[in-house]
N, C-alpha and C. Protein backbone atom coordinates (compact mmCIF):
# COMPACT_ATOMS: atom_id res chain seq x y z
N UNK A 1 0.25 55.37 5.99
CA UNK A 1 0.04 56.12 4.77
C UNK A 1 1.12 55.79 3.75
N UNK A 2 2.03 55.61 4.04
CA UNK A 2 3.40 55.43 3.31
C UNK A 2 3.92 53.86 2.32
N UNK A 3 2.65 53.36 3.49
CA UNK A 3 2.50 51.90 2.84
C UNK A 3 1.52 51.83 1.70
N UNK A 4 0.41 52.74 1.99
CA UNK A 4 -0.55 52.87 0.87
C UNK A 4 -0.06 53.05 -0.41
N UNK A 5 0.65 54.23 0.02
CA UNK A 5 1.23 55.07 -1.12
C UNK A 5 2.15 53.57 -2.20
N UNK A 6 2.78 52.99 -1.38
CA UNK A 6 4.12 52.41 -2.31
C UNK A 6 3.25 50.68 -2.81
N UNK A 7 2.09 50.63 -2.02
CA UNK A 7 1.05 49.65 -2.72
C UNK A 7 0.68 50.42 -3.54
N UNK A 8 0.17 51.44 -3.61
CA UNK A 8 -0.56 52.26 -4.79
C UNK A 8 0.26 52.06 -6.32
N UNK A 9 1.50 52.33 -6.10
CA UNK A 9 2.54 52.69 -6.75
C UNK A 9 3.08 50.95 -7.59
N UNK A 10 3.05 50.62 -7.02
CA UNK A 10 3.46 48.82 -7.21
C UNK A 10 2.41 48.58 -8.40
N UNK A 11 1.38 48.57 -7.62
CA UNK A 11 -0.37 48.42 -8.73
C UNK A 11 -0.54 48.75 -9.60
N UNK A 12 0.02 50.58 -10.02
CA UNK A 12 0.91 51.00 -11.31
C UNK A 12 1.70 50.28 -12.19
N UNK A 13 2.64 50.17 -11.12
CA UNK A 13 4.00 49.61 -12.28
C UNK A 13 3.52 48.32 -12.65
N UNK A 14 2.82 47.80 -11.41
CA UNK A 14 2.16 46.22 -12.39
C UNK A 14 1.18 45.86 -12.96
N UNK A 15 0.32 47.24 -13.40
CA UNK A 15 -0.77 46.93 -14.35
C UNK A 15 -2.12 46.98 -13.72
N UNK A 16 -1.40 46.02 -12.04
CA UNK A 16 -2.97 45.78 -11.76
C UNK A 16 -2.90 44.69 -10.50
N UNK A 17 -3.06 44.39 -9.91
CA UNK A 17 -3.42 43.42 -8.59
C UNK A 17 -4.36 42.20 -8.62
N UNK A 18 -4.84 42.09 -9.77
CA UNK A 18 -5.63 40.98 -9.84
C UNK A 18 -5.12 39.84 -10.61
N UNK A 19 -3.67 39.91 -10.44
CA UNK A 19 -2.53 38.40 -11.61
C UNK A 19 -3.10 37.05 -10.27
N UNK A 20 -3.27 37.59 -9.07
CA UNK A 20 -2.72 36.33 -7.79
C UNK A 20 -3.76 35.24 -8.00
N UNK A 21 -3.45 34.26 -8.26
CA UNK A 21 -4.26 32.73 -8.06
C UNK A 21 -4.21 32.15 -7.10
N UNK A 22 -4.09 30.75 -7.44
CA UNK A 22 -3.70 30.15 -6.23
C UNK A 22 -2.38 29.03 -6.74
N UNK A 23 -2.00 28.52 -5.71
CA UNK A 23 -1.18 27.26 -5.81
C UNK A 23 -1.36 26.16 -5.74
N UNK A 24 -1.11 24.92 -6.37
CA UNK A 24 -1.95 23.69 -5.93
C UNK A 24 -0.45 22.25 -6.49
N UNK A 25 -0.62 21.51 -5.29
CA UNK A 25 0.09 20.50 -5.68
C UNK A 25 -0.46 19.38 -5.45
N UNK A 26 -0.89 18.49 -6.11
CA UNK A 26 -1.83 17.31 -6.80
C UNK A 26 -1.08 15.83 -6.76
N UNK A 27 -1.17 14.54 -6.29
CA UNK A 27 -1.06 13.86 -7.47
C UNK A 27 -2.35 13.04 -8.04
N UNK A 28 -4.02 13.76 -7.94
CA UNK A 28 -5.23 13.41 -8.30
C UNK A 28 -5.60 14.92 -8.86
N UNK A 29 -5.07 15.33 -10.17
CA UNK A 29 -5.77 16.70 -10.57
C UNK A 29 -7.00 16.28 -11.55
N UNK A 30 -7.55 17.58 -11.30
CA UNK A 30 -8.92 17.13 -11.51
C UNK A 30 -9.02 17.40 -13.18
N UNK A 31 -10.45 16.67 -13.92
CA UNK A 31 -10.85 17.10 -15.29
C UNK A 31 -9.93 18.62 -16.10
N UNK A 32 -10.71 19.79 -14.76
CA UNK A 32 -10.57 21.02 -15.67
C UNK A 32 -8.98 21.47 -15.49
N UNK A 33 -7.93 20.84 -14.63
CA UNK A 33 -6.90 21.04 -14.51
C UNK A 33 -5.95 20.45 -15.38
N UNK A 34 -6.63 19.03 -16.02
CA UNK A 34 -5.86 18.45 -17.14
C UNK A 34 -6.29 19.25 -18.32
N UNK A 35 -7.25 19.59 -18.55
CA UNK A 35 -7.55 20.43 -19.25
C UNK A 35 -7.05 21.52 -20.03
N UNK A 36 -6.64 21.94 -18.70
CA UNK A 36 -5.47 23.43 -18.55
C UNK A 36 -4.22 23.15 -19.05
N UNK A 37 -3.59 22.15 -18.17
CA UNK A 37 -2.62 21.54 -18.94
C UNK A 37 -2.47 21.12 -20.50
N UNK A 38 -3.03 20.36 -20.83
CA UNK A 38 -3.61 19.90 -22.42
C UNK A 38 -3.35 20.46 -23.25
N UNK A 39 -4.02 22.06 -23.29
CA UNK A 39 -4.26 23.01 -23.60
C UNK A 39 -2.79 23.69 -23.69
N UNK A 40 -2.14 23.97 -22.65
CA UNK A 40 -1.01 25.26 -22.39
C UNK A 40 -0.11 24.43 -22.78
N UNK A 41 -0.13 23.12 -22.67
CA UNK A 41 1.29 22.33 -22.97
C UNK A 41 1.16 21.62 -24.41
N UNK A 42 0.11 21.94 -25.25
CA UNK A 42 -0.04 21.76 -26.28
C UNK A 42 0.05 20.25 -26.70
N UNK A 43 -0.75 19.58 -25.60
CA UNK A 43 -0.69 18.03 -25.85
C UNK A 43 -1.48 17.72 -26.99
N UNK A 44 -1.67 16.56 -27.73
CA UNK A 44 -2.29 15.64 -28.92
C UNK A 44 -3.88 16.12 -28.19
N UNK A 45 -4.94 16.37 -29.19
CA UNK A 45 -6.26 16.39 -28.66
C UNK A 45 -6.74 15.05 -27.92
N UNK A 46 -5.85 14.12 -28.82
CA UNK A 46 -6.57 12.48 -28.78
C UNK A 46 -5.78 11.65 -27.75
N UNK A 47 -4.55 12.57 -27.11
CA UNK A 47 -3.65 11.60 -25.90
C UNK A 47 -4.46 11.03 -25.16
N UNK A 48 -4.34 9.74 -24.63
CA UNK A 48 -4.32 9.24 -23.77
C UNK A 48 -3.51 8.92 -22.80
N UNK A 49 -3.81 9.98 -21.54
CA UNK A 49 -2.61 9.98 -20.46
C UNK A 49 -3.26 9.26 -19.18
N UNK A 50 -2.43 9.18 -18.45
CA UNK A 50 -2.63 9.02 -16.53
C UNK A 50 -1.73 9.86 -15.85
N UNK A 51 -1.90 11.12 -15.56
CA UNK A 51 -1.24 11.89 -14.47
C UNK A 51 -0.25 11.26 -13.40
N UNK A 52 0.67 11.28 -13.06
CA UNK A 52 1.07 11.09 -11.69
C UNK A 52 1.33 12.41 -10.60
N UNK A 53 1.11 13.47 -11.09
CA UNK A 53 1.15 14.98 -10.70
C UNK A 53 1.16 15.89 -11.34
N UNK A 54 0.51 16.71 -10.59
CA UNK A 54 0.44 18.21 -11.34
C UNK A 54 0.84 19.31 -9.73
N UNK A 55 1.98 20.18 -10.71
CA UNK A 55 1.76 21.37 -9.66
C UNK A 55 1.96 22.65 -10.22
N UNK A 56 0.93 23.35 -9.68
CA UNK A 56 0.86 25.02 -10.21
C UNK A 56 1.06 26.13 -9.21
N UNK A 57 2.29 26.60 -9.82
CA UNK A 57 2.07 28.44 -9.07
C UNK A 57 1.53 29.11 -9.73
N UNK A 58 0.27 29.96 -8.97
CA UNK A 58 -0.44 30.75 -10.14
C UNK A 58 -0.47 31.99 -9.20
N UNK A 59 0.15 31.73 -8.07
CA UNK A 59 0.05 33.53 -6.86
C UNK A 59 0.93 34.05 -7.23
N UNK A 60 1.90 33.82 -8.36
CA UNK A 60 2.68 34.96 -8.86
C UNK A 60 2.19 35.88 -10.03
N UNK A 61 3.27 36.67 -10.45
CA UNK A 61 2.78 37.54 -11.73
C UNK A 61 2.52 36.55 -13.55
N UNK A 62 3.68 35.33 -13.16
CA UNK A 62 3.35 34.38 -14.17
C UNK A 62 3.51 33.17 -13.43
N UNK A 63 2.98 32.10 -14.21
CA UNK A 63 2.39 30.59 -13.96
C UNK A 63 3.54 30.12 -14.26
N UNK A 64 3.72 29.08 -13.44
CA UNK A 64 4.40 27.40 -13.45
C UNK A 64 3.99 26.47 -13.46
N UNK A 65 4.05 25.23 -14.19
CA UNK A 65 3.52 24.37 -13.87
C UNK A 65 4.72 23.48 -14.41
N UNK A 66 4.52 22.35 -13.31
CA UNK A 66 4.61 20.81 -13.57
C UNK A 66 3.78 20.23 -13.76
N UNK A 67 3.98 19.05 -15.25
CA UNK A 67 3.09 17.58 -15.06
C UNK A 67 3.91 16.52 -15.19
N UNK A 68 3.93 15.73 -14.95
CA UNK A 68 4.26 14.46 -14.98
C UNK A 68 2.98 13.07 -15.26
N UNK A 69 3.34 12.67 -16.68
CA UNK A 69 2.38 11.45 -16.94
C UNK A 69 2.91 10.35 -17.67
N UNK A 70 1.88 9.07 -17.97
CA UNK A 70 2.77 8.62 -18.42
C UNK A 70 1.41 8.01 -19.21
N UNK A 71 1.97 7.40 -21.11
CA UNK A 71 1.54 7.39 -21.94
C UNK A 71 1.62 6.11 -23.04
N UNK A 72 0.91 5.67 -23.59
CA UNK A 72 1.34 4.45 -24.69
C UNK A 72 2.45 5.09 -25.47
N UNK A 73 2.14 6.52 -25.67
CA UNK A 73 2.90 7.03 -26.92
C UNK A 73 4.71 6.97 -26.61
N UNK A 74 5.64 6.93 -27.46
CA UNK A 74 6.43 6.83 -27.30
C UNK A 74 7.23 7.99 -28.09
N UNK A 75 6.74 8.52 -29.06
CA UNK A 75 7.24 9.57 -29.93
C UNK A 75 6.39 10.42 -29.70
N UNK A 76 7.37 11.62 -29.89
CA UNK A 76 7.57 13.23 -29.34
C UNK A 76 5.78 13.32 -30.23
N UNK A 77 5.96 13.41 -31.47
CA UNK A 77 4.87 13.49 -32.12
C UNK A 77 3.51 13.14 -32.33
N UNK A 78 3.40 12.02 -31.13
CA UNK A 78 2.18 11.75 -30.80
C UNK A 78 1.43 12.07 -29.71
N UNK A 79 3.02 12.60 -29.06
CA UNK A 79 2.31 12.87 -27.43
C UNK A 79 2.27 14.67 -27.65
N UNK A 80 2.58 15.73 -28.69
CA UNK A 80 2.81 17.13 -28.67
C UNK A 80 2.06 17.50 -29.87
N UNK A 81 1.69 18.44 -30.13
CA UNK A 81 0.87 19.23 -31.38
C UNK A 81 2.08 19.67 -31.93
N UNK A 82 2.52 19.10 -32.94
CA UNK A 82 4.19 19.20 -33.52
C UNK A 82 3.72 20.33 -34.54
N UNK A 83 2.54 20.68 -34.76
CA UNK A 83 3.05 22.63 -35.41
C UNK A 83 3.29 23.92 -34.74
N UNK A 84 3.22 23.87 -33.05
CA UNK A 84 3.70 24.40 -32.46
C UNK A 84 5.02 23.72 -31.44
N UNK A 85 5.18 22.67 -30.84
CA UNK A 85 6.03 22.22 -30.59
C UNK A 85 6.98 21.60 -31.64
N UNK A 86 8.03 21.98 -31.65
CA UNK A 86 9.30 21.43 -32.46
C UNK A 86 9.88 20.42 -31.82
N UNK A 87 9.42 19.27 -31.93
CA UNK A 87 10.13 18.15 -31.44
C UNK A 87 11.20 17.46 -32.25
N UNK A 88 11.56 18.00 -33.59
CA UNK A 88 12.54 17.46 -34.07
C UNK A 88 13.95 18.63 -33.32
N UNK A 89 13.81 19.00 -32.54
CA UNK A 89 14.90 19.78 -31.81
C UNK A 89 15.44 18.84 -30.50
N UNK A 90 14.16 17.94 -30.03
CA UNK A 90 14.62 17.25 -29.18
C UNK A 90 15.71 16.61 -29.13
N UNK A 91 16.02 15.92 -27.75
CA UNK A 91 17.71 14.95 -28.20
C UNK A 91 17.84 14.14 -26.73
N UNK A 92 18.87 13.19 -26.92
CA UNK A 92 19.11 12.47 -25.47
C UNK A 92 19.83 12.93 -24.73
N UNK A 93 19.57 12.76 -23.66
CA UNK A 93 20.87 13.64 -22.40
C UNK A 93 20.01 14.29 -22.11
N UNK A 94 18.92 14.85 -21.69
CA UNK A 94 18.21 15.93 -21.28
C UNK A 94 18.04 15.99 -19.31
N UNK A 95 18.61 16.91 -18.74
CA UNK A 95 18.74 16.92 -17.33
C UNK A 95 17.42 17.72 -17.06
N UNK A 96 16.46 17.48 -16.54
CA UNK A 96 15.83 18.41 -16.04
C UNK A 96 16.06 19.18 -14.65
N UNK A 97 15.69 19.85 -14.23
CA UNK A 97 15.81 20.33 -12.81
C UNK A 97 15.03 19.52 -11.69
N UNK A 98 15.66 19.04 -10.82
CA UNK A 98 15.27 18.62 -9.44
C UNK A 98 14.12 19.05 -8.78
N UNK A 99 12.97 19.54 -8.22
CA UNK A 99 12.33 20.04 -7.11
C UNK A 99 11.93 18.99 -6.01
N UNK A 100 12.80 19.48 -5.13
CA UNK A 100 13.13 18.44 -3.62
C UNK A 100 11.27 18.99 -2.88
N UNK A 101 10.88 19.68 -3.41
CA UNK A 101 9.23 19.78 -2.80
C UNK A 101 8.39 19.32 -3.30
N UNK A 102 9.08 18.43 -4.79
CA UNK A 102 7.48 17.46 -5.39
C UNK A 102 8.01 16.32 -5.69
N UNK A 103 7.71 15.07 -4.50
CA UNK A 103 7.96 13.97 -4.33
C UNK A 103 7.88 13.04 -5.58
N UNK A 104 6.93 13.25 -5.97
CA UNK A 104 6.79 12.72 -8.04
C UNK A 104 7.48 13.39 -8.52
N UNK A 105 8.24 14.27 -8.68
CA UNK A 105 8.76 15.01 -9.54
C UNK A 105 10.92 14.05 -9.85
N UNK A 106 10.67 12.97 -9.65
CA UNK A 106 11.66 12.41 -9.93
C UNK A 106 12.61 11.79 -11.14
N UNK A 107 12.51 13.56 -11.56
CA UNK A 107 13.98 13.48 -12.68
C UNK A 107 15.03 13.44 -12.09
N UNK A 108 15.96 12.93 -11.33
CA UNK A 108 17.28 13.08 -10.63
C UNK A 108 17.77 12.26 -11.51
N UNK A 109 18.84 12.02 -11.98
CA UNK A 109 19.59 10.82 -12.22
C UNK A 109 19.15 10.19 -13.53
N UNK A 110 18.10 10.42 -13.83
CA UNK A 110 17.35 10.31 -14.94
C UNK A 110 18.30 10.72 -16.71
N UNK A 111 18.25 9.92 -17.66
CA UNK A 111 18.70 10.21 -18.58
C UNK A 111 17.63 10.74 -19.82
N UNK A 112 16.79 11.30 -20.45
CA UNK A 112 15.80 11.54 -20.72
C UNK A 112 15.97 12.13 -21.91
N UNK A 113 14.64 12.21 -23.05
CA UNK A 113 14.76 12.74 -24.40
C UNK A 113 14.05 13.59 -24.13
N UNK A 114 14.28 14.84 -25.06
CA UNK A 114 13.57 16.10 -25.17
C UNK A 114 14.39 17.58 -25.00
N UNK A 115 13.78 18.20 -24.65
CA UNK A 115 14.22 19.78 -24.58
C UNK A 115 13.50 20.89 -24.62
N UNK A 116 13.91 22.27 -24.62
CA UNK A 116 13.39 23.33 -24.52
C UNK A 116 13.13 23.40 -26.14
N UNK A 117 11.15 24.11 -25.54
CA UNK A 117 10.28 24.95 -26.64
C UNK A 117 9.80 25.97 -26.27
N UNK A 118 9.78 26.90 -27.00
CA UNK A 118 9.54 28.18 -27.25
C UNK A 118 7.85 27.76 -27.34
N UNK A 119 6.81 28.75 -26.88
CA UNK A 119 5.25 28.54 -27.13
C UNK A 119 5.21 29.70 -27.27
N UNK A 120 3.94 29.62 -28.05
CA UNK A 120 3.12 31.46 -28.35
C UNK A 120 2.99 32.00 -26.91
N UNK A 121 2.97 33.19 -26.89
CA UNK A 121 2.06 34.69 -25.70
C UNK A 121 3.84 34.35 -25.28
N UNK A 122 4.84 34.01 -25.30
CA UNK A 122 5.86 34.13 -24.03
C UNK A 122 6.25 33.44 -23.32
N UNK A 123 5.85 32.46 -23.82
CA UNK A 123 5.91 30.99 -22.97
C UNK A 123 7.02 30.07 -23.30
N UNK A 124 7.06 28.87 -22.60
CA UNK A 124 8.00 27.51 -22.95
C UNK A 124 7.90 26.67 -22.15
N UNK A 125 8.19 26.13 -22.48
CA UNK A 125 8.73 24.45 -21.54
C UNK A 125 9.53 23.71 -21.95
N UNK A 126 9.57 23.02 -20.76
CA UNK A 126 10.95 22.17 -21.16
C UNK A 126 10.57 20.52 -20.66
N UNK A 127 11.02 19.66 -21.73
CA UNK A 127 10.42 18.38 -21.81
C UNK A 127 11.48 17.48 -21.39
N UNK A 128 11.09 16.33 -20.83
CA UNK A 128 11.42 15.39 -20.54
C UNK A 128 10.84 14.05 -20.71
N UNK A 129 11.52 12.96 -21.71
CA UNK A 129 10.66 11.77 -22.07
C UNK A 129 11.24 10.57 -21.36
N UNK A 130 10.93 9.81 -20.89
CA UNK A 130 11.36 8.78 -20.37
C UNK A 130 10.97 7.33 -20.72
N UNK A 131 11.18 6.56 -21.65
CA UNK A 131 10.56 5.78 -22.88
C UNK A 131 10.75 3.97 -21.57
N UNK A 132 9.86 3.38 -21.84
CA UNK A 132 9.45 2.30 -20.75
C UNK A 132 8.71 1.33 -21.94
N UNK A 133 8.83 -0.06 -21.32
CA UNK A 133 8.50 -1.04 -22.21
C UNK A 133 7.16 -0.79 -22.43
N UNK A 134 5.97 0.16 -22.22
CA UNK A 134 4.50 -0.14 -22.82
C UNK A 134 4.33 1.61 -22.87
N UNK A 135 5.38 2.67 -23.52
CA UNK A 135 4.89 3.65 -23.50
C UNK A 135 6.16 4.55 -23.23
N UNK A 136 5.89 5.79 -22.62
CA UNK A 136 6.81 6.52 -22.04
C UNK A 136 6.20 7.34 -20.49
N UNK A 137 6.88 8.00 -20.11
CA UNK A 137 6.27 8.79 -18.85
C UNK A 137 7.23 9.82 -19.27
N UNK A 138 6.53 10.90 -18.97
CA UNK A 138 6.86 12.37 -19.18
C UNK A 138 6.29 13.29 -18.62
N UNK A 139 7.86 14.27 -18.29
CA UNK A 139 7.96 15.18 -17.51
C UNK A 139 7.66 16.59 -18.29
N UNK A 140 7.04 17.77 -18.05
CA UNK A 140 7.01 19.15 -18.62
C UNK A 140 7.00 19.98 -17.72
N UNK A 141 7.96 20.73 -17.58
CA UNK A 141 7.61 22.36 -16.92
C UNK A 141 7.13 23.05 -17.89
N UNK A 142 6.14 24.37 -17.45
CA UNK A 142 5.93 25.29 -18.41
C UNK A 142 5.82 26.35 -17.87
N UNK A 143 6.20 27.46 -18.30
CA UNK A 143 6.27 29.18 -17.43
C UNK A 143 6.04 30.24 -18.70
N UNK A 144 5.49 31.28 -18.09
CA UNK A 144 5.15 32.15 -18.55
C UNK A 144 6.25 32.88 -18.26
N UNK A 145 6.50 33.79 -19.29
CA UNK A 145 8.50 34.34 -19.27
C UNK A 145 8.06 36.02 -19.44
């Protein structure tokens, strides 16, 4: 009974019990998942990317995601919808964070352009460009705050 009670109570303070998704770590995500991405990370309508991973926590109260792709584009402004992303804030030196659980996820050591943006509803991410002789490959976290 006591357990009911303090689930009951939780469900309150959090609105509601129906935030939990699922989790998924990729490096073949599908159409409606780039999609998602596209969309939340406020990519160019007209990018042309190739994924090397995607991973999402969505069983929490807010979303995470990683992508990692890589692109002809080489400027911030072709690869971001620059009236919501501010890419003239970007800069070199950018460290991203490590995750030793997503084998693609290899910013270590990495010297990289970009930085933290602020997005509408509460959001952000934080960018990482990595510029290569036919393009760039780039890294984004994005979380709901």
């Amino acid at each position: 009974m006591k357990n009911c009670i303090a689930i009951s109570c939780l469900a309150m303070l959090t609105g509601c019990t129906d935030f939990l998704g699922t989790d998924v770590t990729t490096t073949q995500p599908t159409q409606a998942q780039l999609a998602r991405c596209r969309a939340e990370m406020y990519l160019q309508n007209n990018l042309v990317f190739q994924a090397h991973g995607m991973k999402l926590l969505g069983s929490g109260i807010d979303d995470q995601k990683w992508l990692k792709f890589s692109c002809e584009a080489a400027d911030p402004a072709q690869i971001f919808q620059i009236d919501i992303v501010d890419v003239s804030l970007f800069r070199d030196g950018i460290k991203l964070s490590p995750a030793k659980d997503i084998p693609w996820w290899d910013v270590e050591g990495r010297n990289l352009f970009g930085g933290q943006t602020a997005l509408p509803n509460a959001r952000f991410m934080n960018v990482g460009i990595d510029a290569t002789a036919t393009g760039s490959v780039v890294y984004v976290t994005w979380s709901d705050t």
